[in-house]
Each structure stands twice: as structure tokens, then as C-alpha cells.
C-alpha atoms as a PDB file:
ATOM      1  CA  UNK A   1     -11.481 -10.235  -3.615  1.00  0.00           C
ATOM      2  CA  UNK A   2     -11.239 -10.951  -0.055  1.00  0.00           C
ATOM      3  CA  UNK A   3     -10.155 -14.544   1.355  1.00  0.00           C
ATOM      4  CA  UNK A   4     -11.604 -16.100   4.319  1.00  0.00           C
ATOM      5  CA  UNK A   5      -9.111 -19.553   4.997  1.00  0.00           C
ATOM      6  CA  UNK A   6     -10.400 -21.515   7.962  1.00  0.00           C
ATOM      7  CA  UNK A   7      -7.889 -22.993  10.185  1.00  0.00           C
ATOM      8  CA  UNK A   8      -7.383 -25.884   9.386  1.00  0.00           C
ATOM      9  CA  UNK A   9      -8.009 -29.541  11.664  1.00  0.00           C
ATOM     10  CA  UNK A  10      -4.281 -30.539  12.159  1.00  0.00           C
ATOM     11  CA  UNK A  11      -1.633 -27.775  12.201  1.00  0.00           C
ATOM     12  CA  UNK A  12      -0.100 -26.688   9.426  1.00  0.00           C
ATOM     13  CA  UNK A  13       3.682 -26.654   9.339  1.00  0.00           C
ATOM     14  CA  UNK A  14       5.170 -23.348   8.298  1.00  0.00           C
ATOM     15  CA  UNK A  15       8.396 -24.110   6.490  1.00  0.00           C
ATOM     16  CA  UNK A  16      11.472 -23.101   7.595  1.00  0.00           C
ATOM     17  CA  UNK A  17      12.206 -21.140  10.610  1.00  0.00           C
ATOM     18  CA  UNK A  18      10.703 -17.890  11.745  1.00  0.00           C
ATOM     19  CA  UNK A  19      12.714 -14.796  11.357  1.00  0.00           C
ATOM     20  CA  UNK A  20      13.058 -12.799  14.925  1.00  0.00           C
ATOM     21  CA  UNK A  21      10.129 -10.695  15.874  1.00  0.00           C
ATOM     22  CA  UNK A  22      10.608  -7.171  15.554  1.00  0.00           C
ATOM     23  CA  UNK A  23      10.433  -5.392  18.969  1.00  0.00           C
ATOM     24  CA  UNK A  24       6.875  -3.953  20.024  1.00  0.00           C
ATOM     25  CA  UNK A  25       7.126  -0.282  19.419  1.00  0.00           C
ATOM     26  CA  UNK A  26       3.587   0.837  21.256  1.00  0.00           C
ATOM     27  CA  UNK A  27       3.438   4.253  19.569  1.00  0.00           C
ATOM     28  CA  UNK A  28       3.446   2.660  16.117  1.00  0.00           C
ATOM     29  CA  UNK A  29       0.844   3.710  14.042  1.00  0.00           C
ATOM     30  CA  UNK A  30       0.858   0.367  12.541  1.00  0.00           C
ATOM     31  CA  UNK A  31       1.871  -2.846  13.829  1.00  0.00           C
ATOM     32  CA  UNK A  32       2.388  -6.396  12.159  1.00  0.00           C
ATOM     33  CA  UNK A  33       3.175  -9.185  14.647  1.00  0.00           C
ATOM     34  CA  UNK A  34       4.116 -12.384  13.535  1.00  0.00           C
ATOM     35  CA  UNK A  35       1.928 -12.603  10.805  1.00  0.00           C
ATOM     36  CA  UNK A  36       0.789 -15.472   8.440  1.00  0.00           C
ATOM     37  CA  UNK A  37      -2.198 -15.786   6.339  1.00  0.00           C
ATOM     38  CA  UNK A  38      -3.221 -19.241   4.365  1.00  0.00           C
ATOM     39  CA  UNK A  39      -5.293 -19.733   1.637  1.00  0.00           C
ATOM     40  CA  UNK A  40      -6.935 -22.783   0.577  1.00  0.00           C
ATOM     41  CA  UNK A  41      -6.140 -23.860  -3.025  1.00  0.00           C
ATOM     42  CA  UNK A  42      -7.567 -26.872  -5.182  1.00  0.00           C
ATOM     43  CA  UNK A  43      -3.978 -28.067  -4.363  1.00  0.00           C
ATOM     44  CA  UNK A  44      -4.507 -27.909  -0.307  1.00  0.00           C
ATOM     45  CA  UNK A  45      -3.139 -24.799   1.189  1.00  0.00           C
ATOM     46  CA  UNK A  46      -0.940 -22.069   0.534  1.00  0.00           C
ATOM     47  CA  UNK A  47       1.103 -20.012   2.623  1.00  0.00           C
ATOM     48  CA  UNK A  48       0.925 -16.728   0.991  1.00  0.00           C
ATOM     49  CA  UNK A  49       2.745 -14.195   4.427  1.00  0.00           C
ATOM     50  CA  UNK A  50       4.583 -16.060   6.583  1.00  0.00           C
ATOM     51  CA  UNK A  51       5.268 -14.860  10.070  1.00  0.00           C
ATOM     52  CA  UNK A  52       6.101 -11.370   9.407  1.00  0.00           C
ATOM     53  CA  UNK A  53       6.571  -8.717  11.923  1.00  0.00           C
ATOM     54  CA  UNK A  54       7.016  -5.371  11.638  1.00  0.00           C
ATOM     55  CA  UNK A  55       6.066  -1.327  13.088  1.00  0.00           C
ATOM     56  CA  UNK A  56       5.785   1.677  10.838  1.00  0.00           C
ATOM     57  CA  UNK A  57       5.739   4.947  13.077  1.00  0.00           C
ATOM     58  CA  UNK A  58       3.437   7.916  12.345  1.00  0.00           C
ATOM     59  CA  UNK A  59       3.555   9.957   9.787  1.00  0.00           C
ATOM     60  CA  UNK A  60       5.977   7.115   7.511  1.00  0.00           C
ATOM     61  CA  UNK A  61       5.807   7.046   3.789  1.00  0.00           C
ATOM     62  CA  UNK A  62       6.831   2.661   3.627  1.00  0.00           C
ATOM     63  CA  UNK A  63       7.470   0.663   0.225  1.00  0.00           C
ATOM     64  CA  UNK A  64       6.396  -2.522   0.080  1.00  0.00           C
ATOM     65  CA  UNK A  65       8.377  -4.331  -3.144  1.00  0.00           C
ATOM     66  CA  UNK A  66       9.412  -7.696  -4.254  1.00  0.00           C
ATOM     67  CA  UNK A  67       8.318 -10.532  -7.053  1.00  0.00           C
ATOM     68  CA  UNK A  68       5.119 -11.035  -8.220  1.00  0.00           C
ATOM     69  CA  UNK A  69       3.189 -13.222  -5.700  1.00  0.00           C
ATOM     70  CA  UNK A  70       5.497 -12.716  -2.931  1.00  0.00           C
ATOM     71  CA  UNK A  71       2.624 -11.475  -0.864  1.00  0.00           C
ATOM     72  CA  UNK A  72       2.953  -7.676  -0.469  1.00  0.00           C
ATOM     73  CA  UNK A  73      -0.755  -6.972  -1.582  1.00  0.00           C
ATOM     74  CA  UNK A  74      -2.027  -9.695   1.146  1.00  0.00           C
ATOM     75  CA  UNK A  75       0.402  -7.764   3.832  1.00  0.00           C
ATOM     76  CA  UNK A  76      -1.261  -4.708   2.302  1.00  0.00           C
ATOM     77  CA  UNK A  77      -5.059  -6.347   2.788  1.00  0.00           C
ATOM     78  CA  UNK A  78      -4.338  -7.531   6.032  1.00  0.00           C
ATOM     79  CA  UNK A  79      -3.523  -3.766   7.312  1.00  0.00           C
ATOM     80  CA  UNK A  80      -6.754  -2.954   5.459  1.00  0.00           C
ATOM     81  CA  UNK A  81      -8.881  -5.774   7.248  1.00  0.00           C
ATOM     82  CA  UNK A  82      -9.425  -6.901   4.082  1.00  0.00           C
ATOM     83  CA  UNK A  83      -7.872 -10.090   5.156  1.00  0.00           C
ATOM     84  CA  UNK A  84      -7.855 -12.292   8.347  1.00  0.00           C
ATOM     85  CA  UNK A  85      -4.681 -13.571  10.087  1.00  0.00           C
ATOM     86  CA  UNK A  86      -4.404 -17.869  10.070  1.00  0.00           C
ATOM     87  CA  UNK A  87      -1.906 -16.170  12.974  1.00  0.00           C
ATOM     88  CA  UNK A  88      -0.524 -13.452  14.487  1.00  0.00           C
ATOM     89  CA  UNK A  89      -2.249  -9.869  14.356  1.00  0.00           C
ATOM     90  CA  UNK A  90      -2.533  -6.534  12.550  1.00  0.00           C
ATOM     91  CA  UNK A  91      -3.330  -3.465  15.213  1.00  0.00           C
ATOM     92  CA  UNK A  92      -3.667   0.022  13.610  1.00  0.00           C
ATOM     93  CA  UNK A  93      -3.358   2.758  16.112  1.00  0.00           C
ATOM     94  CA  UNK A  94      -3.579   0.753  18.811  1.00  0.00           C
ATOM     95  CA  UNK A  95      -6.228  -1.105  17.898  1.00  0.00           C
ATOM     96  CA  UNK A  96      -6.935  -4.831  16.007  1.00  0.00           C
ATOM     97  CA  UNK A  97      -8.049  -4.634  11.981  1.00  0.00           C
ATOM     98  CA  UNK A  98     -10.842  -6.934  11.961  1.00  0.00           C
ATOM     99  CA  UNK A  99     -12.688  -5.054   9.055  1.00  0.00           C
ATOM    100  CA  UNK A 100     -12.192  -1.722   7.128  1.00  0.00           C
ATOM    101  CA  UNK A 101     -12.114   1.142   9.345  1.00  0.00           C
ATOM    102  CA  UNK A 102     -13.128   4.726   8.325  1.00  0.00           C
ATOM    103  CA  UNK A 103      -9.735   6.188   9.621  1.00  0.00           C
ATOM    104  CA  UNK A 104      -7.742   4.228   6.813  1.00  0.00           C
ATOM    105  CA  UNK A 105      -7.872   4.873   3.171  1.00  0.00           C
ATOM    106  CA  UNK A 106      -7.119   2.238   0.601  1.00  0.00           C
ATOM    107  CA  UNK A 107      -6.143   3.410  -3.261  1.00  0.00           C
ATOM    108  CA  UNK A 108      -6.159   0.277  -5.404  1.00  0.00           C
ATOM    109  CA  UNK A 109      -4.238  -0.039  -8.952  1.00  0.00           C
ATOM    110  CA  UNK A 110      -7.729   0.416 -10.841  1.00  0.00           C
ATOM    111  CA  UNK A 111      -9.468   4.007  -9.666  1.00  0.00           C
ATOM    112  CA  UNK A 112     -12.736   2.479  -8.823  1.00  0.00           C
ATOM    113  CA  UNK A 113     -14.659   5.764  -9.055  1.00  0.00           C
ATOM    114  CA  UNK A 114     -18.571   6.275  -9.118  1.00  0.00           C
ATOM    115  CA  UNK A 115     -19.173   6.408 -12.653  1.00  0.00           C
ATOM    116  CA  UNK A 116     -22.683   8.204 -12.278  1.00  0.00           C
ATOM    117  CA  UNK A 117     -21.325  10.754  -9.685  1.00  0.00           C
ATOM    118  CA  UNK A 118     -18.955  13.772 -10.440  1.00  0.00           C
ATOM    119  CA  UNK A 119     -15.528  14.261  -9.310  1.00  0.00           C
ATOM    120  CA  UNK A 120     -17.044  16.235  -6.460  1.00  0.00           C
ATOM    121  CA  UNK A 121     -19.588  13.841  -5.679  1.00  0.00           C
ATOM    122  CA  UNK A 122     -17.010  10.697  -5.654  1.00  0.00           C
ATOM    123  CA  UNK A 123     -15.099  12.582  -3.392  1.00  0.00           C
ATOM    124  CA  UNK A 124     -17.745  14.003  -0.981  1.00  0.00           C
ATOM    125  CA  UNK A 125     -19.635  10.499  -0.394  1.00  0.00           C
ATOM    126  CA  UNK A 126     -17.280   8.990   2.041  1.00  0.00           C
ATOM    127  CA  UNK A 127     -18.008  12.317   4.394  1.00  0.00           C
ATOM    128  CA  UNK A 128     -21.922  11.709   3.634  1.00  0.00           C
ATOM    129  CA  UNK A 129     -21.485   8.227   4.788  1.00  0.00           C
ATOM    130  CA  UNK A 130     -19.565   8.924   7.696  1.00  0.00           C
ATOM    131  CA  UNK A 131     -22.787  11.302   8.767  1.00  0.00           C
ATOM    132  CA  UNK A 132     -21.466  14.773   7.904  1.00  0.00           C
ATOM    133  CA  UNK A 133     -24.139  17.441   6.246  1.00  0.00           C
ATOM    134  CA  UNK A 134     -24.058  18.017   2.156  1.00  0.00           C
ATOM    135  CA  UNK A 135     -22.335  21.473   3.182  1.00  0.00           C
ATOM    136  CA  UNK A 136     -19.551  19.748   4.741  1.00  0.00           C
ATOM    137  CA  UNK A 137     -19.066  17.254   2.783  1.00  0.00           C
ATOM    138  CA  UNK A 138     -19.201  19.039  -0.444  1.00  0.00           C
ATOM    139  CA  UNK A 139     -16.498  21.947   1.763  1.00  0.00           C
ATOM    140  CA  UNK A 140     -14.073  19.110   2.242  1.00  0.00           C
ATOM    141  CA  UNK A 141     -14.511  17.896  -1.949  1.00  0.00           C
ATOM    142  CA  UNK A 142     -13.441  21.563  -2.704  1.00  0.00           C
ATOM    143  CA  UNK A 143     -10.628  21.305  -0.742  1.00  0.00           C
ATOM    144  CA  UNK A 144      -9.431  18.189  -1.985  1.00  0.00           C
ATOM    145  CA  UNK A 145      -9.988  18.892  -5.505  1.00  0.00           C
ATOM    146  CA  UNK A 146      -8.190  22.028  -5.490  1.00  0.00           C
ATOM    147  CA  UNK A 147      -4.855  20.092  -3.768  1.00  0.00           C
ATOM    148  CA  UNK A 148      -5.025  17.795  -6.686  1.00  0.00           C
ATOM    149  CA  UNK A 149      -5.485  20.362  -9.258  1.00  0.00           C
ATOM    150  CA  UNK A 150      -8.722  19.181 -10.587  1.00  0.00           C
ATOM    151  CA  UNK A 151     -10.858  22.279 -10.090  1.00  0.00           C
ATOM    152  CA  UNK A 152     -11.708  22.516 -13.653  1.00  0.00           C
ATOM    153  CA  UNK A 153     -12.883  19.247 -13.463  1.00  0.00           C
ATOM    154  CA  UNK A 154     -15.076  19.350 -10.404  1.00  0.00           C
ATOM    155  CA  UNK A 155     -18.505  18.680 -12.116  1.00  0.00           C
ATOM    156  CA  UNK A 156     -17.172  16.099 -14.807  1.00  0.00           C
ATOM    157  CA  UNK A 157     -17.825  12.204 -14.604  1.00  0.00           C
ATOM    158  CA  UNK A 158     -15.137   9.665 -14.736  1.00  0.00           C
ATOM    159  CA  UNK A 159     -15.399   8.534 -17.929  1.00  0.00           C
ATOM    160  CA  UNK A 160     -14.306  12.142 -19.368  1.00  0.00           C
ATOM    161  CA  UNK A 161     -10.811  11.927 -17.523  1.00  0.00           C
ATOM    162  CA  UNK A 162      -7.785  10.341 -18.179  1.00  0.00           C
ATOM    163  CA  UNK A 163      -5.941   7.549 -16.743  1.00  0.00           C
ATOM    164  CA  UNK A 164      -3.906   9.946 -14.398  1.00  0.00           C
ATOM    165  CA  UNK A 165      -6.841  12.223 -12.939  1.00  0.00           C
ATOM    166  CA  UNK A 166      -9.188   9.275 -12.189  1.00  0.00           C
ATOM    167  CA  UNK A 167      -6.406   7.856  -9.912  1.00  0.00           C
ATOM    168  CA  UNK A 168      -5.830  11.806  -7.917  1.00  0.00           C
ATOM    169  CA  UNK A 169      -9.510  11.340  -7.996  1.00  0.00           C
ATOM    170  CA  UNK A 170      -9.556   8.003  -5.856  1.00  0.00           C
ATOM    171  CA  UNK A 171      -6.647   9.590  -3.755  1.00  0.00           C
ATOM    172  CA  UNK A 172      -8.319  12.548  -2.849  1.00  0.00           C
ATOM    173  CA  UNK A 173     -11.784  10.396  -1.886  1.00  0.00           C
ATOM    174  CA  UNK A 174      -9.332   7.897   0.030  1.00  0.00           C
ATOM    175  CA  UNK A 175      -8.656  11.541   1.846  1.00  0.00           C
ATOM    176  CA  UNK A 176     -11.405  12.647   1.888  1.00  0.00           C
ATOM    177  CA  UNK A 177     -12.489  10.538   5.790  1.00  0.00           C
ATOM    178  CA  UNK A 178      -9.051  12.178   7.164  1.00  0.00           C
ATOM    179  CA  UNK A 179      -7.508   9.047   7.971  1.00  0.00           C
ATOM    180  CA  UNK A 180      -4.308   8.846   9.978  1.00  0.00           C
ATOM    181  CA  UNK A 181      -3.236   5.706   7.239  1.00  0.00           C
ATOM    182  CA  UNK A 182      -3.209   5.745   3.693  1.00  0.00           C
ATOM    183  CA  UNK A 183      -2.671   2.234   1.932  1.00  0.00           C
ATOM    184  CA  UNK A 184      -1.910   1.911  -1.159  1.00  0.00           C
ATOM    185  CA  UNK A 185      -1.699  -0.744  -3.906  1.00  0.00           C
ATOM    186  CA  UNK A 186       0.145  -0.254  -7.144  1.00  0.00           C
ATOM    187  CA  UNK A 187      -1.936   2.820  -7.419  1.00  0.00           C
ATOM    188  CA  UNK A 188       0.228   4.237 -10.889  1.00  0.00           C
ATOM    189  CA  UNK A 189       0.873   0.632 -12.118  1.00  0.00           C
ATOM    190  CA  UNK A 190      -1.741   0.830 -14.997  1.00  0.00           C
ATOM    191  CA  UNK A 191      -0.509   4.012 -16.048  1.00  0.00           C
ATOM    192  CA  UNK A 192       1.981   5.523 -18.831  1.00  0.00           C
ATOM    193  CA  UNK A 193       5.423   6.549 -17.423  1.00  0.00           C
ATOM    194  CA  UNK A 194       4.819   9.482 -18.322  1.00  0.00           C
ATOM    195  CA  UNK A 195       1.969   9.909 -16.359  1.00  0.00           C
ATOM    196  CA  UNK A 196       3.246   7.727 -13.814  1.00  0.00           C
ATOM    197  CA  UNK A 197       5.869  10.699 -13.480  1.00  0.00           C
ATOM    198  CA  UNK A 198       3.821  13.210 -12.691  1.00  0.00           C
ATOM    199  CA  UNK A 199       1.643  11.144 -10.246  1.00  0.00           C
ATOM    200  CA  UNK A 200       4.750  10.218  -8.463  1.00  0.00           C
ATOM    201  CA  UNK A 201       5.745  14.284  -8.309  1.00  0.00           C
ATOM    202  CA  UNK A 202       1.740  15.029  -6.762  1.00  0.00           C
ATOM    203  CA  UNK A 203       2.368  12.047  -4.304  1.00  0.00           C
ATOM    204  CA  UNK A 204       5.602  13.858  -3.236  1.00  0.00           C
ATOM    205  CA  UNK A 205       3.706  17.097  -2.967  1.00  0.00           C
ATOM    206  CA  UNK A 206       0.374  15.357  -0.955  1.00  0.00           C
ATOM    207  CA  UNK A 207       2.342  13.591   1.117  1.00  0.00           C
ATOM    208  CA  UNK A 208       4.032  16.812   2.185  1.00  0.00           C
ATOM    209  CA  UNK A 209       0.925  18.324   2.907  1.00  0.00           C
ATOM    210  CA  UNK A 210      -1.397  15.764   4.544  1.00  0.00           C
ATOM    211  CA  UNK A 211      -0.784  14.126   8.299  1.00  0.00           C
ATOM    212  CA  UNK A 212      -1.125  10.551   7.333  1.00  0.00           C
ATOM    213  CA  UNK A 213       1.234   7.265   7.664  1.00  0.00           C
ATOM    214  CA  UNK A 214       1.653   5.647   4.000  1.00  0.00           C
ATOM    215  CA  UNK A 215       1.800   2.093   3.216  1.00  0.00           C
ATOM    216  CA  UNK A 216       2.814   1.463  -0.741  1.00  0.00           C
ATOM    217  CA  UNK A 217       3.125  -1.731  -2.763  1.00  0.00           C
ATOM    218  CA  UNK A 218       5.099  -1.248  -5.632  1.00  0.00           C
ATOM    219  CA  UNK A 219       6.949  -3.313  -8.558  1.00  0.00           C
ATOM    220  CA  UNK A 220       9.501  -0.608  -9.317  1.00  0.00           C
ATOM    221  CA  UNK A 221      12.518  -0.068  -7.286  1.00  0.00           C
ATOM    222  CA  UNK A 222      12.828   3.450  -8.695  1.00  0.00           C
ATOM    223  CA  UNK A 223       9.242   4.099  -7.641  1.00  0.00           C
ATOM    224  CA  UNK A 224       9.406   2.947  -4.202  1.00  0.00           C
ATOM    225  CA  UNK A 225      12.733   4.830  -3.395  1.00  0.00           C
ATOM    226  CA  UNK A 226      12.333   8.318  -4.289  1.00  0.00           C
ATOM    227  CA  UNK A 227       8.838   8.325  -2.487  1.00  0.00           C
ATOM    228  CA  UNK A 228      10.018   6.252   0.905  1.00  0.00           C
ATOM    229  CA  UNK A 229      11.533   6.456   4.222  1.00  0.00           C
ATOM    230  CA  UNK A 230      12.070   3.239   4.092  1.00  0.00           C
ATOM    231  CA  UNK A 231      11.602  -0.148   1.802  1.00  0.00           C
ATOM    232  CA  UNK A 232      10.770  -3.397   2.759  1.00  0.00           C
ATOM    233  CA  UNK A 233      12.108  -6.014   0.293  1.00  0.00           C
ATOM    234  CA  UNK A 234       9.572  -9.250   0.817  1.00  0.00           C
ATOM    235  CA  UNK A 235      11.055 -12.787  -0.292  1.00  0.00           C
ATOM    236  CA  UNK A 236       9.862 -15.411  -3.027  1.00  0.00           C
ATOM    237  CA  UNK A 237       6.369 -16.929  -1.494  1.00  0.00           C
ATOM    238  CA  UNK A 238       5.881 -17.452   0.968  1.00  0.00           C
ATOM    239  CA  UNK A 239       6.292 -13.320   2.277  1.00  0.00           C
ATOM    240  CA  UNK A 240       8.647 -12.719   4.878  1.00  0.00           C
ATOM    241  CA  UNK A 241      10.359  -9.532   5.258  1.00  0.00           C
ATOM    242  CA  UNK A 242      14.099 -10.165   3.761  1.00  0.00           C
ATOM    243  CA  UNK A 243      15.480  -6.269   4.519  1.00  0.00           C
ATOM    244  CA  UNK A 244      13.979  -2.896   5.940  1.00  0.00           C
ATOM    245  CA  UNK A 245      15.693  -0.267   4.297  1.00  0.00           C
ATOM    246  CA  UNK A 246      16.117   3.074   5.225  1.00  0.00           C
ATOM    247  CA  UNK A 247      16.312   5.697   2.420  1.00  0.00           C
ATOM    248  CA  UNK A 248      17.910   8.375   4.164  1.00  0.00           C
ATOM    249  CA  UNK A 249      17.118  10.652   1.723  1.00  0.00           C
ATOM    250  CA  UNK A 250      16.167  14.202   2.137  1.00  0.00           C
ATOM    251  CA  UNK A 251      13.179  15.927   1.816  1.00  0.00           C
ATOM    252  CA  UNK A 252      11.350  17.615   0.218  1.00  0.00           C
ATOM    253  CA  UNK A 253      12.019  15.246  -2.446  1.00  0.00           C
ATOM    254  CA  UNK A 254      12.067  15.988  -6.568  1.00  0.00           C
ATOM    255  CA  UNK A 255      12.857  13.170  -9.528  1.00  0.00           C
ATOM    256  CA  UNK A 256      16.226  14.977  -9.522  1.00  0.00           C
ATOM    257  CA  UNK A 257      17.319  12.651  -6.460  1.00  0.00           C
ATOM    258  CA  UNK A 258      17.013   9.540  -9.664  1.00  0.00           C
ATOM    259  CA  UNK A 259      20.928  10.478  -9.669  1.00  0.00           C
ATOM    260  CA  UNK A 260      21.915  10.979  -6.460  1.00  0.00           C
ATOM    261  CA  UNK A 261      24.612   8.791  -5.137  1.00  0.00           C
ATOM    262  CA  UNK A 262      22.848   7.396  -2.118  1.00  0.00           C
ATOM    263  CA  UNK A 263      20.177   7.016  -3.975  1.00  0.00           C
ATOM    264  CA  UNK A 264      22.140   4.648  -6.578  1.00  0.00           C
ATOM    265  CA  UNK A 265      23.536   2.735  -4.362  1.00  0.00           C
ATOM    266  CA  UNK A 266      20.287   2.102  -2.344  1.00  0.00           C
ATOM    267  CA  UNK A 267      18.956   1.200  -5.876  1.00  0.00           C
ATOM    268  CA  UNK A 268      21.973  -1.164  -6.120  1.00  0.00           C
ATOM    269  CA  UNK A 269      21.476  -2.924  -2.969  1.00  0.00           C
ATOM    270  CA  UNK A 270      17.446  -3.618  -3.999  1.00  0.00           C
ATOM    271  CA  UNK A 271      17.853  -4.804  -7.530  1.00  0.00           C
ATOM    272  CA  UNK A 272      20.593  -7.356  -6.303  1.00  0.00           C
ATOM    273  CA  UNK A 273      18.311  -8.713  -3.553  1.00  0.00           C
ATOM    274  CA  UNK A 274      14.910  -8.935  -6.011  1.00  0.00           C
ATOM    275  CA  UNK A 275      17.019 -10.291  -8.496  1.00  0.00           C
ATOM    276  CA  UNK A 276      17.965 -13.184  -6.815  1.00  0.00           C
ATOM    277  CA  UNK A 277      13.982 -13.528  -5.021  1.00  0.00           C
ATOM    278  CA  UNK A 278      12.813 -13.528  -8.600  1.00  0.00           C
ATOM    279  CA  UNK A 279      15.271 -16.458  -9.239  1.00  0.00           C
ATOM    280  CA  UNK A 280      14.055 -18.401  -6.737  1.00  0.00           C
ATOM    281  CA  UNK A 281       9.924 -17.660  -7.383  1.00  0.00           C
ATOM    282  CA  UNK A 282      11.155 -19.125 -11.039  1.00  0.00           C
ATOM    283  CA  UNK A 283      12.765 -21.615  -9.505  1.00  0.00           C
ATOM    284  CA  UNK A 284      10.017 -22.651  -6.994  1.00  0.00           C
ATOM    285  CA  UNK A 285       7.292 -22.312 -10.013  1.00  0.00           C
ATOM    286  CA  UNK A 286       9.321 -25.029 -12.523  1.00  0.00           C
ATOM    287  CA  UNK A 287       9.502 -27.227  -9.673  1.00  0.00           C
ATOM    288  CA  UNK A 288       5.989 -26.742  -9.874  1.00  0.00           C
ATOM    289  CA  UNK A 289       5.357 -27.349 -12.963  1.00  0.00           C
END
């Protein structure tokens, strides 16, 4: 659901002070600059991103991770223009995200799909909207469906598929506009681990294959490593950026990197810093409470 917060009469004090601005990097595909978004709550307001900066370059596969409510799917809306800055500004290829934009995709944790339309007919309608013919549209469904592996499945509705092919589904439809940024938000949260598995493995394979900068908010460190370049570990509320890590892992990438020694130790370093974030959101909530 998308927030609107007004700015308020008097100013509102952020707390603390601001961490230093990342440097502009103009051929950044997306870029964050000083940040903050506010929502209004019974309470008053809330902070909920606070001042964050940052650049992800083209073609980047970036994690988003840290404890629940930290902010990473507001960070996530914001690049989306599903929400507006209190301050600071969101420009995606070179331009500011006022309001969803054709040329970005957005897969949420819940598929979302047409349930009167086919596979092939989810897929094809952002094309149709966008003005292109039936032909092409339907051209550029085939495609899709065959990178995903769902050719067998091209005339059947949602509610025939499982958990896993309704979210490659919504991935190939977020595709389907060709757009140069993919964002997505706990997309294989609701699903086994199993199948969570193999939707990781498909990612690893799409992303390989299509020309797009990736965006991905995730709760599991595991997760968020073997698909990234690099993770961003948010704090407690309100979101700030605490470390940009670089995985510096090779690729083409398989599960078998799970015991890799740089990958361990990369796994080390994030568990020890969301640990102690997730002592301080329980903290912050009991003095709350």
C-alpha cells in the first residue's frame, strides 16, 4: 500500500547524525541521495529511511537485508516510485522516480498474477499496454516462457500452478517491458526451501541471461549472498545503510559456493552485524512497550 506523508509544519528532527553521502557516480543506473521518508502514525510520525545514500551501477545484482522493519521494502518502494521522499531523491537512469515507470519491473513476495488470464496472457499484457500489436506481444510471452521453463504451461491459469511457477510467472511479466531495473521484494519468501532452492538456481541462470540492474530485499543472509555483488546491511529503524558489502564471488554462480571459504566468512561478517541490529529493534520495541 503506498504512503503519501505530508511534510510536516515545523521540522522534524532526524535523530542522530547523518552518515557521509556517498559520492555521485553519474553513470549509476540507480541513485539514492540522502534519502528519508516519514510516515504519519496515530503516535505522530515515524522515520522509517533515514538519510541514506547510495549508487548501484548497471547491470548489479544488490541485496538489500536487515531486521524486520528496518526499512529495506520502503528503500525498495522508493526506487519503484511507489513512495515519495520527506527528503532527498531517488533518480533511475538519470532521471527522478516520481511514479512507476515502464522501464522498471517490480516482483513482490505474493505473485499477483491475472487469475482469469493464462500464463501467456499474464505475461503478454504489459507489452499490450505499453502499445505493442497481439503478435508481438504474444512473440515476447513465448520467449519468456520458454527461459523459465514453463512451456507446458503456456495456456494454464494461475490457480493450476504451484507456489514456485506462479512466482517465474510474475518474473517473466516483470520482464516482459525489457526494463533496464528489476526490483524485487522477498520474491521466494512465501515459498518452501525447497522450492526456494530451485528459484534461487533460475534467478542465477536469468540473471545471467537478461541485461538488467537487480535490486533484492531479502531476510536470509544465505539468500542474499550467493545471488549478489554486493549486500547492503540496513540498521534497526530508522534505515540507514550500516555496511556495503562486496561479495567477490565468482560467476557463474551454483549453491555449491554455500561452502566456499569467502563465502563463509562473508556470511560471518553479516550474521554478526544483523545480530546485534536485531538486538537493538528488540531493544527499541520494549522501550516501546
Amino acid at each position: 500500500m503506498m504512503h503519501n506523508p505530508l511534510r510536516p509544519t515545523s521540522p522534524l528532527r532526524l535523530v542522530d547524525a547523518p552518515p557521509e553521502p556517498s559520492s555521485a557516480v553519474p553513470e549509476a543506473t540507480i541513485r539514492v541521495e540522502n534519502l528519508s521518508i516519514v510516515f504519519d502514525v496515530p503516535r505522530g510520525q515515524v522515520i522509517a529511511v533515514d538519510r541514506v545514500s547510495l549508487a548501484v551501477m548497471p547491470g548489479e545484482f544488490v541485496s538489500l537485508v536487515g531486521p524486520s522493519g528496518c526499512g529495506k521494502s520502503t528503500l525498495l518502494n522508493a526506487m519503484a516510485g511507489l513512495e515519495r521522499p520527506f527528503e532527498g531523491e531517488v533518480m533511475v537512469a538519470g532521471k527522478p522516480m516520481l511514479a512507476p515507470r515502464p522501464d522498471i519491473g517490480m516482483v513482490f513476495q505474493q505473485p499477483h498474477l491475472f487469475p482469469w488470464k493464462s500464463v501467456r496472457r499474464n505475461i503478454a499484457h504489459g507489452p499490450r499496454a505499453l502499445g505493442k500489436s497481439r503478435t508481438e506481444a504474444l512473440r515476447i510471452a513465448d520467449d519468456l516462457i520458454d527461459m523459465i521453463g514453463l512451456t507446458k504451461f503456456a495456456s494454464a491459469y494461475p490457480h493450476t500452478l504451484s507456489g514456485g511457477m506462479q512466482q517465474r510467472v510474475a518474473i517473466a511479466r516483470a520482464l516482459a517491458n525489457q526494463p533496464r531495473v528489476l526490483l524485487m521484494d522477498e520474491p521466494f519468501g512465501a515459498l518452501d526451501a525447497q522450492t526456494r532452492a530451485v528459484m534461487q538456481d533460475n534467478l542465477l541462470e536469468l540473471r545471467d541471461r537478461i541485461n538488467a540492474t537487480i535490486v533484492f530485499v531479502t531476510h536470509d543472509i544465505d539468500e542474499a549472498i550467493l545471488l549478489s555483488d554486493r549486500v547492503l546491511i540496513m540498521s534497526a529503524g530508522p534505515g540507514r545503510i550500516l555496511r556495503d558489502l562486496s561479495a567477490g564471488l565468482p560467476r557463474p554462480r551454483s549453491s555449491a559456493i554455500l561452502t566456499d571459504p569467502a563465502y563463509l566468512a562473508l556470511k560471518r561478517d553479516c550474521l554478526d552485524l544483523i545480530r546485534t541490529e536485531g538486538r537493538k529493534a528488540f531493544e527499541q520495541m520494549e522501550t516501546v512497550t
